[in-house]
C-alpha atoms as a PDB file:
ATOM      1  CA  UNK A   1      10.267 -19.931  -1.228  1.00  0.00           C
ATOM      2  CA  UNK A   2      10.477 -16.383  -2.378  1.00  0.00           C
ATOM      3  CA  UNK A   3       9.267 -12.959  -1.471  1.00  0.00           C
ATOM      4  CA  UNK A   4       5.906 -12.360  -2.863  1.00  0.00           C
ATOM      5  CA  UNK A   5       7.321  -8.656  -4.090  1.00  0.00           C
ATOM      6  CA  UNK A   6      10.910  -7.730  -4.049  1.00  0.00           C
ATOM      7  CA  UNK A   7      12.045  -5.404  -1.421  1.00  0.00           C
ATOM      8  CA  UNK A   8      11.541  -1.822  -2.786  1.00  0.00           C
ATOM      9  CA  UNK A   9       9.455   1.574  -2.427  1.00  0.00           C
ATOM     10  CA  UNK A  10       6.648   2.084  -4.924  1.00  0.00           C
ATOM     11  CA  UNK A  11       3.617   1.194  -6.656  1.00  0.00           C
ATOM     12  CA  UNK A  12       3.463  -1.928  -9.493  1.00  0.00           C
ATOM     13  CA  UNK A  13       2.426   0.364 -12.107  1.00  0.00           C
ATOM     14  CA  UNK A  14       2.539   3.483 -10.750  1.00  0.00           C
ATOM     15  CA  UNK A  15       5.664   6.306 -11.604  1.00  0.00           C
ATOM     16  CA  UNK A  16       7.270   5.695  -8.489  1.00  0.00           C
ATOM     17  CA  UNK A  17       7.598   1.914  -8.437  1.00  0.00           C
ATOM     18  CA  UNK A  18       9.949   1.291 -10.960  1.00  0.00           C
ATOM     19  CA  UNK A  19      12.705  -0.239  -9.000  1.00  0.00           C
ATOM     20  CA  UNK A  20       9.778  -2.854  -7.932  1.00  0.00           C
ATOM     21  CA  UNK A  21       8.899  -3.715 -11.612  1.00  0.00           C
ATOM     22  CA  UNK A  22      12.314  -4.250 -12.578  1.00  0.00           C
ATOM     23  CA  UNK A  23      13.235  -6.303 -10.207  1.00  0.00           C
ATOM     24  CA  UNK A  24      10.004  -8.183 -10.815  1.00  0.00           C
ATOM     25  CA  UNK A  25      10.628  -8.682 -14.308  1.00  0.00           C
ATOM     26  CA  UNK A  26      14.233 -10.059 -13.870  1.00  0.00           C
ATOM     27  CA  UNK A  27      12.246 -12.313 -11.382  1.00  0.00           C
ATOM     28  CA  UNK A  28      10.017 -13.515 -13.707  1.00  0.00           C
ATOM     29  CA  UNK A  29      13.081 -13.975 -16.385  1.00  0.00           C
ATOM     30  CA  UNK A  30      14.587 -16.204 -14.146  1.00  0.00           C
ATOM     31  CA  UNK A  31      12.048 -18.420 -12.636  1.00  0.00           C
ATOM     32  CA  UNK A  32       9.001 -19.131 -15.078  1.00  0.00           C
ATOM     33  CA  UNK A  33       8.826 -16.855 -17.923  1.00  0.00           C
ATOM     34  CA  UNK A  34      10.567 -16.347 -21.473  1.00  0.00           C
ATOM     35  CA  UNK A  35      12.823 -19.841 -22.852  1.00  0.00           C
ATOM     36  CA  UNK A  36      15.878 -19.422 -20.671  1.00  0.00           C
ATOM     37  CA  UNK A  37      13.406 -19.683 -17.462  1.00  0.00           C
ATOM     38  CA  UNK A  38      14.298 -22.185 -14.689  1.00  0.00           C
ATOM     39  CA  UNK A  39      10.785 -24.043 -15.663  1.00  0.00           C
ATOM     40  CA  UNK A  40      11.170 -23.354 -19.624  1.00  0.00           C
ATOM     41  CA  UNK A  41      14.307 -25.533 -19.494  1.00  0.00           C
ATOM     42  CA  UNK A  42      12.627 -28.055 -17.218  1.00  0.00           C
ATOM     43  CA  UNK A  43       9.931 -28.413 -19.528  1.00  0.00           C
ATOM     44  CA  UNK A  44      11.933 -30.024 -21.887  1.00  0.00           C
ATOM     45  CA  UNK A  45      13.122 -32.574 -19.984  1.00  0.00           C
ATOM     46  CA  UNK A  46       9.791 -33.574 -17.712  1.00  0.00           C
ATOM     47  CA  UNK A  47       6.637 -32.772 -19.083  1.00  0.00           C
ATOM     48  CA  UNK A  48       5.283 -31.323 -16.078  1.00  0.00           C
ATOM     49  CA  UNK A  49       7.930 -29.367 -14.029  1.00  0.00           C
ATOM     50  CA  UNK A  50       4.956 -28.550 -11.369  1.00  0.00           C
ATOM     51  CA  UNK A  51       4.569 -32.215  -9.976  1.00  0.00           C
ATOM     52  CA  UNK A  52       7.940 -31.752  -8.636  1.00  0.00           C
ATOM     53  CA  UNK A  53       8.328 -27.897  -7.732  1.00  0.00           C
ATOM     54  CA  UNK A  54       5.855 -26.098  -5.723  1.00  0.00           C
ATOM     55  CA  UNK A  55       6.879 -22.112  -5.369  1.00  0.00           C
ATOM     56  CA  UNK A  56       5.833 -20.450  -2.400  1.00  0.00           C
ATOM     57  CA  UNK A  57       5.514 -17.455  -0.224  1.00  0.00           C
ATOM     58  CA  UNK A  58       4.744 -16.182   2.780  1.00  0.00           C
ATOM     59  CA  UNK A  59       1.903 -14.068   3.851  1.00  0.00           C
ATOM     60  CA  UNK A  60       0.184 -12.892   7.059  1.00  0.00           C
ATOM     61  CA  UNK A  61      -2.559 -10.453   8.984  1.00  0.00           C
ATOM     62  CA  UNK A  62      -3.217  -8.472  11.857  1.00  0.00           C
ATOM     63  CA  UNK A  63      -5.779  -6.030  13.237  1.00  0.00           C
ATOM     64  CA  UNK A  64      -4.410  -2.333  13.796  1.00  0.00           C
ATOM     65  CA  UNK A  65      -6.690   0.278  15.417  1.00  0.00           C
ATOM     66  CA  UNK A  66      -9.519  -1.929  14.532  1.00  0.00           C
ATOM     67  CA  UNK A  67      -8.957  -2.644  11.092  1.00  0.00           C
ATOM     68  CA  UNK A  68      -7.751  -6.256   9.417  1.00  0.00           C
ATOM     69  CA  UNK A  69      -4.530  -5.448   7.478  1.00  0.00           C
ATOM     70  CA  UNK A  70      -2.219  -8.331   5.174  1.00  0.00           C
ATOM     71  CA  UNK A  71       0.749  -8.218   4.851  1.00  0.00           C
ATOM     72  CA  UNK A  72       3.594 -10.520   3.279  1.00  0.00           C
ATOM     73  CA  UNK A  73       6.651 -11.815   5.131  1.00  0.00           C
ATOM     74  CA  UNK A  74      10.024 -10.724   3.185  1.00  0.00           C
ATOM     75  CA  UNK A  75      12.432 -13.598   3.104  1.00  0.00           C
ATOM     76  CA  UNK A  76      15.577 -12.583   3.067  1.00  0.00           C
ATOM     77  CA  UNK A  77      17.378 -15.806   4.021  1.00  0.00           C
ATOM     78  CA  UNK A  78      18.885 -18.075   1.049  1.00  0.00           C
ATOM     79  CA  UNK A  79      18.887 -21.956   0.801  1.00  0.00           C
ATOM     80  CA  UNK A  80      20.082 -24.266  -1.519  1.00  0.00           C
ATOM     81  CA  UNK A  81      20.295 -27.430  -1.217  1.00  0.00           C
ATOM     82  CA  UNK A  82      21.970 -29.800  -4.030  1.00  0.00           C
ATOM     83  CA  UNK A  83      21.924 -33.588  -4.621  1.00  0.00           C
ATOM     84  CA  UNK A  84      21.893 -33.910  -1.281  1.00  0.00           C
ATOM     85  CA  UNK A  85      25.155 -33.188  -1.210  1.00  0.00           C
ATOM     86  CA  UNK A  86      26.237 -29.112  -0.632  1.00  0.00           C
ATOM     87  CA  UNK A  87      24.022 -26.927   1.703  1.00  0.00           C
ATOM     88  CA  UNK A  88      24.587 -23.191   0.850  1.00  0.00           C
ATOM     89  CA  UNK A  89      22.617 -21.136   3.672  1.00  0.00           C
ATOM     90  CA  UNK A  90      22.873 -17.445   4.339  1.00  0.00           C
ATOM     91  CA  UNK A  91      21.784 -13.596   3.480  1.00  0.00           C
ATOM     92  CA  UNK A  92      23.852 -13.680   0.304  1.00  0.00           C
ATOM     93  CA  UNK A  93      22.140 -14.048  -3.239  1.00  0.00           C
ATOM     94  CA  UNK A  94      22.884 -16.863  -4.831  1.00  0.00           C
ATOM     95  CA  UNK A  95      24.098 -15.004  -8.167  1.00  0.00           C
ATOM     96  CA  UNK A  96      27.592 -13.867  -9.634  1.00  0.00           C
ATOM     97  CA  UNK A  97      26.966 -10.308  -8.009  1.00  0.00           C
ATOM     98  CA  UNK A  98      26.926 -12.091  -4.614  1.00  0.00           C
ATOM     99  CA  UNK A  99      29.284 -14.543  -4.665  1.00  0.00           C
ATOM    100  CA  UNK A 100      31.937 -13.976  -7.211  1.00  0.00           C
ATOM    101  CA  UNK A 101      33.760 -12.764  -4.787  1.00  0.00           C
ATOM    102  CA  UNK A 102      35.503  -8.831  -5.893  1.00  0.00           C
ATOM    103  CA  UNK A 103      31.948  -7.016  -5.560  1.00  0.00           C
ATOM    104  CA  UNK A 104      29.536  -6.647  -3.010  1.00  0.00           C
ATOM    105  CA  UNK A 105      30.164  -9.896  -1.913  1.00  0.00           C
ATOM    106  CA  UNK A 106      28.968 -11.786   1.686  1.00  0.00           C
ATOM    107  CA  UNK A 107      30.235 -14.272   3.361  1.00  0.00           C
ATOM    108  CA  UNK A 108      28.106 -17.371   3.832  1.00  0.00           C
ATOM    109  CA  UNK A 109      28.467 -21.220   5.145  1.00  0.00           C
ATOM    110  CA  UNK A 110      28.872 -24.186   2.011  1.00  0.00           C
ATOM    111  CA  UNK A 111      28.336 -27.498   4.128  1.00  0.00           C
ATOM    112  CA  UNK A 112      29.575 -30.615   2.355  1.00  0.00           C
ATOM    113  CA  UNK A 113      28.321 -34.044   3.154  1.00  0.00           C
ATOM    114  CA  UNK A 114      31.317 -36.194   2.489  1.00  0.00           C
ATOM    115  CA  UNK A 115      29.204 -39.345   3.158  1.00  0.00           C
ATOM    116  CA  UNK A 116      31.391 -40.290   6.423  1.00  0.00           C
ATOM    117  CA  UNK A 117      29.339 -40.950   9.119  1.00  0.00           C
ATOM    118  CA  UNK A 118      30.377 -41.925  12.931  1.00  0.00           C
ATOM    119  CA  UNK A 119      29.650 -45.617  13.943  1.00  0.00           C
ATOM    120  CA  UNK A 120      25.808 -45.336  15.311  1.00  0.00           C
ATOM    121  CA  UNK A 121      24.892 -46.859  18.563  1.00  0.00           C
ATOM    122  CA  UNK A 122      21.754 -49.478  17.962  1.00  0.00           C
ATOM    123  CA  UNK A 123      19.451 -48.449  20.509  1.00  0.00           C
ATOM    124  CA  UNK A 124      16.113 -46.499  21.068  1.00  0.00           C
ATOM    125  CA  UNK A 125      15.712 -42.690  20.950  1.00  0.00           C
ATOM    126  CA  UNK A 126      14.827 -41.431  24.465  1.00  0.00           C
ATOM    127  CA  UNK A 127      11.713 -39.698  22.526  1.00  0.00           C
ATOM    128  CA  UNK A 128       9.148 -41.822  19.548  1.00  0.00           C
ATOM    129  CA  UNK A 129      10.206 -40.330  16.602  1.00  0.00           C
ATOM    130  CA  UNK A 130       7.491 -40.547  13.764  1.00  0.00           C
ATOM    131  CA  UNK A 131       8.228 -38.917  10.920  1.00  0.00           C
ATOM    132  CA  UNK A 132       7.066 -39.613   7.382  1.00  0.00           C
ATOM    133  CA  UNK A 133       8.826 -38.879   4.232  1.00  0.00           C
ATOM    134  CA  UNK A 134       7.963 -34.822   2.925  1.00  0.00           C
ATOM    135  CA  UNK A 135       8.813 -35.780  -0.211  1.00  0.00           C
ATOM    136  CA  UNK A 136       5.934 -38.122  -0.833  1.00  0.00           C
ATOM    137  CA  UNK A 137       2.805 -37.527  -2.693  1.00  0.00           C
ATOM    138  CA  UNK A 138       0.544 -37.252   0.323  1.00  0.00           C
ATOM    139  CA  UNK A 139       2.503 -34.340   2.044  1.00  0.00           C
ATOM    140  CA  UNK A 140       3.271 -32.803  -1.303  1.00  0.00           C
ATOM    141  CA  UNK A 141       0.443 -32.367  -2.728  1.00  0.00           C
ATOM    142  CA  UNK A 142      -2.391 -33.446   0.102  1.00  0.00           C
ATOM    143  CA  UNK A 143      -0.445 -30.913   2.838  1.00  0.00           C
ATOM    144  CA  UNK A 144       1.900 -28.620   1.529  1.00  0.00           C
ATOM    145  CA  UNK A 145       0.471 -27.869  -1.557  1.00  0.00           C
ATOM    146  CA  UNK A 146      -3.036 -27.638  -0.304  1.00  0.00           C
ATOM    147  CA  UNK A 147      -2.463 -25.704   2.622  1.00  0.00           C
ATOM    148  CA  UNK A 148      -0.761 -23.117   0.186  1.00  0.00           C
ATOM    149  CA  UNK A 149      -3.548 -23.181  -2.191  1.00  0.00           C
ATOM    150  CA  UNK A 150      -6.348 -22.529   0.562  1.00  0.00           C
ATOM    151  CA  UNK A 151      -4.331 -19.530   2.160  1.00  0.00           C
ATOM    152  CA  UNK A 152      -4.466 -18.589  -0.914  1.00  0.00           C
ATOM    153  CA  UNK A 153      -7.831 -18.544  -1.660  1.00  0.00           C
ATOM    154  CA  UNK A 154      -8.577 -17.120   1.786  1.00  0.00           C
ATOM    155  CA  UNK A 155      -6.651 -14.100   1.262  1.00  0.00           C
ATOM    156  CA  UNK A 156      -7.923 -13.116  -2.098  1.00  0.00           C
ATOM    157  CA  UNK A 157     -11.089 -13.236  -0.729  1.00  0.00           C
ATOM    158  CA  UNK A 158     -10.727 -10.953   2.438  1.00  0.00           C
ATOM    159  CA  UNK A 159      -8.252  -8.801   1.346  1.00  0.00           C
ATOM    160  CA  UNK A 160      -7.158  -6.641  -2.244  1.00  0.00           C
ATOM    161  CA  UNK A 161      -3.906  -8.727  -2.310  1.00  0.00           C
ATOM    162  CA  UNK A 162      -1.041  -7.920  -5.143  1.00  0.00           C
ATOM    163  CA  UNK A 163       0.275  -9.897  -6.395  1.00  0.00           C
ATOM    164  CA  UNK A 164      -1.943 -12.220  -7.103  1.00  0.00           C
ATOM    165  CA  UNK A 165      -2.574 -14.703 -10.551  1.00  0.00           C
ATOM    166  CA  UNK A 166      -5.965 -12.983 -11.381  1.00  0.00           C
ATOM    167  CA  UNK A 167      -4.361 -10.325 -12.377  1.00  0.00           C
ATOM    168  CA  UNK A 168      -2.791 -10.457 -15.886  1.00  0.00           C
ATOM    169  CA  UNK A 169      -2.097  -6.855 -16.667  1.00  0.00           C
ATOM    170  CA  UNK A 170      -2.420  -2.894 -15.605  1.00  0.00           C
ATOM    171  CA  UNK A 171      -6.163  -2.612 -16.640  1.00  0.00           C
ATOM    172  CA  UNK A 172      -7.122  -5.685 -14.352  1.00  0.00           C
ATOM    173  CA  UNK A 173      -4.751  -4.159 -11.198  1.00  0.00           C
ATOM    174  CA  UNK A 174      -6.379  -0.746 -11.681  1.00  0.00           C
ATOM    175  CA  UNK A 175      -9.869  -2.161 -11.425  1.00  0.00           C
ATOM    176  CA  UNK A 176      -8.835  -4.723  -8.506  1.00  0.00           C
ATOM    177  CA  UNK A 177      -7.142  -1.694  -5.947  1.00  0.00           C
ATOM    178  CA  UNK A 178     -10.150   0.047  -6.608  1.00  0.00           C
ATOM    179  CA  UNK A 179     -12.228  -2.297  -5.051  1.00  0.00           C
ATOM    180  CA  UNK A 180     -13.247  -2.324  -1.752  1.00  0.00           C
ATOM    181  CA  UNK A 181     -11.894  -5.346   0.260  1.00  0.00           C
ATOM    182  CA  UNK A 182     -14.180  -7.923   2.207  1.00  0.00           C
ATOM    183  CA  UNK A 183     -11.972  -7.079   5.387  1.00  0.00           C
ATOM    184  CA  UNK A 184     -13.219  -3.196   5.069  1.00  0.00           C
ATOM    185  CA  UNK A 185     -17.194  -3.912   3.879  1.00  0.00           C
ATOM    186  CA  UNK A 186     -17.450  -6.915   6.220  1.00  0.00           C
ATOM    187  CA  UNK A 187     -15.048  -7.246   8.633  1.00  0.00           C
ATOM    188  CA  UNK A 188     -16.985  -9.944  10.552  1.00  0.00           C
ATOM    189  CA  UNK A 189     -17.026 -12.195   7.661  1.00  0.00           C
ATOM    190  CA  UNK A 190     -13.750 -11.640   6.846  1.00  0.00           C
ATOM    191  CA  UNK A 191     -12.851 -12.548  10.496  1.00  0.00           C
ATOM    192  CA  UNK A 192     -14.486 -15.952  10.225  1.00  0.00           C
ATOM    193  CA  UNK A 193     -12.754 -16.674   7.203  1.00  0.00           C
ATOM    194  CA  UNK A 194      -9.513 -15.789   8.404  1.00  0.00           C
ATOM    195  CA  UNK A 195      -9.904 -18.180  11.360  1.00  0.00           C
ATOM    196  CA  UNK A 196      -9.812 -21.393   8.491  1.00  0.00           C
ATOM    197  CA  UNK A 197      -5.817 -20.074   7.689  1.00  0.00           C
ATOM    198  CA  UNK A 198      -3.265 -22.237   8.858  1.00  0.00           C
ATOM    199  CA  UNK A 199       0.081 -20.840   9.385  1.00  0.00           C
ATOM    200  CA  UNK A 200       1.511 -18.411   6.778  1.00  0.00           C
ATOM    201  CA  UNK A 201       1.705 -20.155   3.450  1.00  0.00           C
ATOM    202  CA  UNK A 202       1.061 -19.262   0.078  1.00  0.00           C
ATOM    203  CA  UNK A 203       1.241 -19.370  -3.124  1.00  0.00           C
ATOM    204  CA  UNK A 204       3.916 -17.497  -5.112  1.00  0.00           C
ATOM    205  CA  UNK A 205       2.462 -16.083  -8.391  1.00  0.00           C
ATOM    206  CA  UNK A 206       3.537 -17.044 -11.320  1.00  0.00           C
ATOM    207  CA  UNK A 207       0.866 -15.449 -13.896  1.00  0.00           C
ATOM    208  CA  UNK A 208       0.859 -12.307 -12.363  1.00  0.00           C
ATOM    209  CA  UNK A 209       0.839  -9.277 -15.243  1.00  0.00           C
ATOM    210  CA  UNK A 210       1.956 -12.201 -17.203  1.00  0.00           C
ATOM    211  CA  UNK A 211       0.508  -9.979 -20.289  1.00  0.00           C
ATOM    212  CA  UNK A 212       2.645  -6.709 -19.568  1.00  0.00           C
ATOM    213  CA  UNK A 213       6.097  -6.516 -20.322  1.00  0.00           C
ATOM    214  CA  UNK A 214       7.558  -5.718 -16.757  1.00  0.00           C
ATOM    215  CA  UNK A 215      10.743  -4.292 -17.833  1.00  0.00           C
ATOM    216  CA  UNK A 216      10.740  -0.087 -17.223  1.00  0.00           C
ATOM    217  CA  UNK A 217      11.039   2.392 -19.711  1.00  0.00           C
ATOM    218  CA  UNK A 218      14.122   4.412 -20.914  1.00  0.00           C
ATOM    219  CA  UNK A 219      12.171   7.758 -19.313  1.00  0.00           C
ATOM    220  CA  UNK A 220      13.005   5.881 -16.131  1.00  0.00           C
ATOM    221  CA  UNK A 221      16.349   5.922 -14.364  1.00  0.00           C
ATOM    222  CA  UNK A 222      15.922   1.684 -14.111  1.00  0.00           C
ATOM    223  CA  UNK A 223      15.531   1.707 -17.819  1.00  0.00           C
ATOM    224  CA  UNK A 224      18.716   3.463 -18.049  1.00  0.00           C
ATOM    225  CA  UNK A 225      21.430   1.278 -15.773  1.00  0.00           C
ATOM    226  CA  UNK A 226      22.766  -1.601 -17.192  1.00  0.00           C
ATOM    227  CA  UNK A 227      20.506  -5.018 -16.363  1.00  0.00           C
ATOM    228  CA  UNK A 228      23.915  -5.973 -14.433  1.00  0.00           C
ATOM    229  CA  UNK A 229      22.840  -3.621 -11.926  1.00  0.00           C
ATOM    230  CA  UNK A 230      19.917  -6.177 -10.568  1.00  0.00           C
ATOM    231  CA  UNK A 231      21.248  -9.258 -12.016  1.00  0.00           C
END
């Protein structure tokens, strides 16, 4: 799960926002674009990284003075969970900046499972417990993945939302702001559409200005600062 923008002032695009766009761009570095990507490397070991990783977001709505307004949910918490084994939860990034421990470091919880478990009494819950594996196919793909992709959809429709994967570079984003929404032509429409949305799910991304190269000029001060700065 990751923000669907990073946490700064500005425009993508515009003079002001390019704090946003580099941020963006290192985000984009990271998780899906350029070979030393997270899902570059994966690629050459599985042949499709996406049956096993879904990226989301989080994205809601609200009426204010009489007018529909989106809006995405910034999370700020960090998870990771690996093998199974070591749970690292907290508001620190999970980079060298973060964690190494002599910079602007936080202080965050590492659980261990050490595989020791008390001796279990054999008897019934007081409540029926009926849960199904989340890692199958059927909740993967059938409920998490669909529910994502039809909030999705939903909000595209009723609302001018950035970013979004239609979107592939400035030209496109120009043209798409200067649209007006379904939620400000036809609110009542965009009302009954908005009623099919289930929770706050969606999907993060990942071709979004995929043709642009995100990282600011050297006119700008973020084209200036070393890339430590937001790495």
């Amino acid at each position: 799960m990751l923000p669907l923008l990073p946490g700064f002032e500005g425009d993508i695009g515009a003079p002001g926002g390019s704090a946003l766009q580099a941020v963006l761009s290192w985000t984009y570095k990271s998780l899906s674009r350029g070979p030393g990507s997270l899902i570059e490397n994966l690629k050459r070991a599985i042949p499709d990284p996406m049956e096993y990783i879904h990226i989301g977001s989080l994205r809601t709505y609200n009426t204010l003075s009489g007018k529909l307004l989106t809006e995405l949910i910034y999370i700020h918490c960090k998870l990771m969970i690996v093998d199974d084994r070591y749970v690292i939860i907290g508001s620190a990034n999970i980079n060298d900046r973060s964690q190494a421990g002599n910079r602007d470091s936080e202080v965050l919880p590492l659980s261990e499972h050490l595989g020791l478990l008390p001796e279990q009494k054999r008897k019934p819950p007081r409540m029926k417990i009926d849960l199904d594996d989340p890692v199958a196919d059927s909740f993967f793909v059938g409920t998490w993945g669909a529910i994502a992709k039809k909030n999705t959809e939903i909000f595209e429709k009723v609302f001018n939302v950035l970013p979004t994967d239609k979107l592939k570079d400035f030209e496109e984003l120009r043209v798409h702001v200067a649209k007006i929404p379904l939620s400000e032509s036809v609110p009542q429409v965009a009302e009954e559409y908005l009623r099919d949305l289930v929770g706050s799910l969606v999907e993060f991304p990942l071709d979004f200005l995929c043709n642009v190269n995100l990282v600011p000029g050297f006119a700008s001060k973020e084209g200036i600062v070393p890339s430590s700065v937001f790495t």
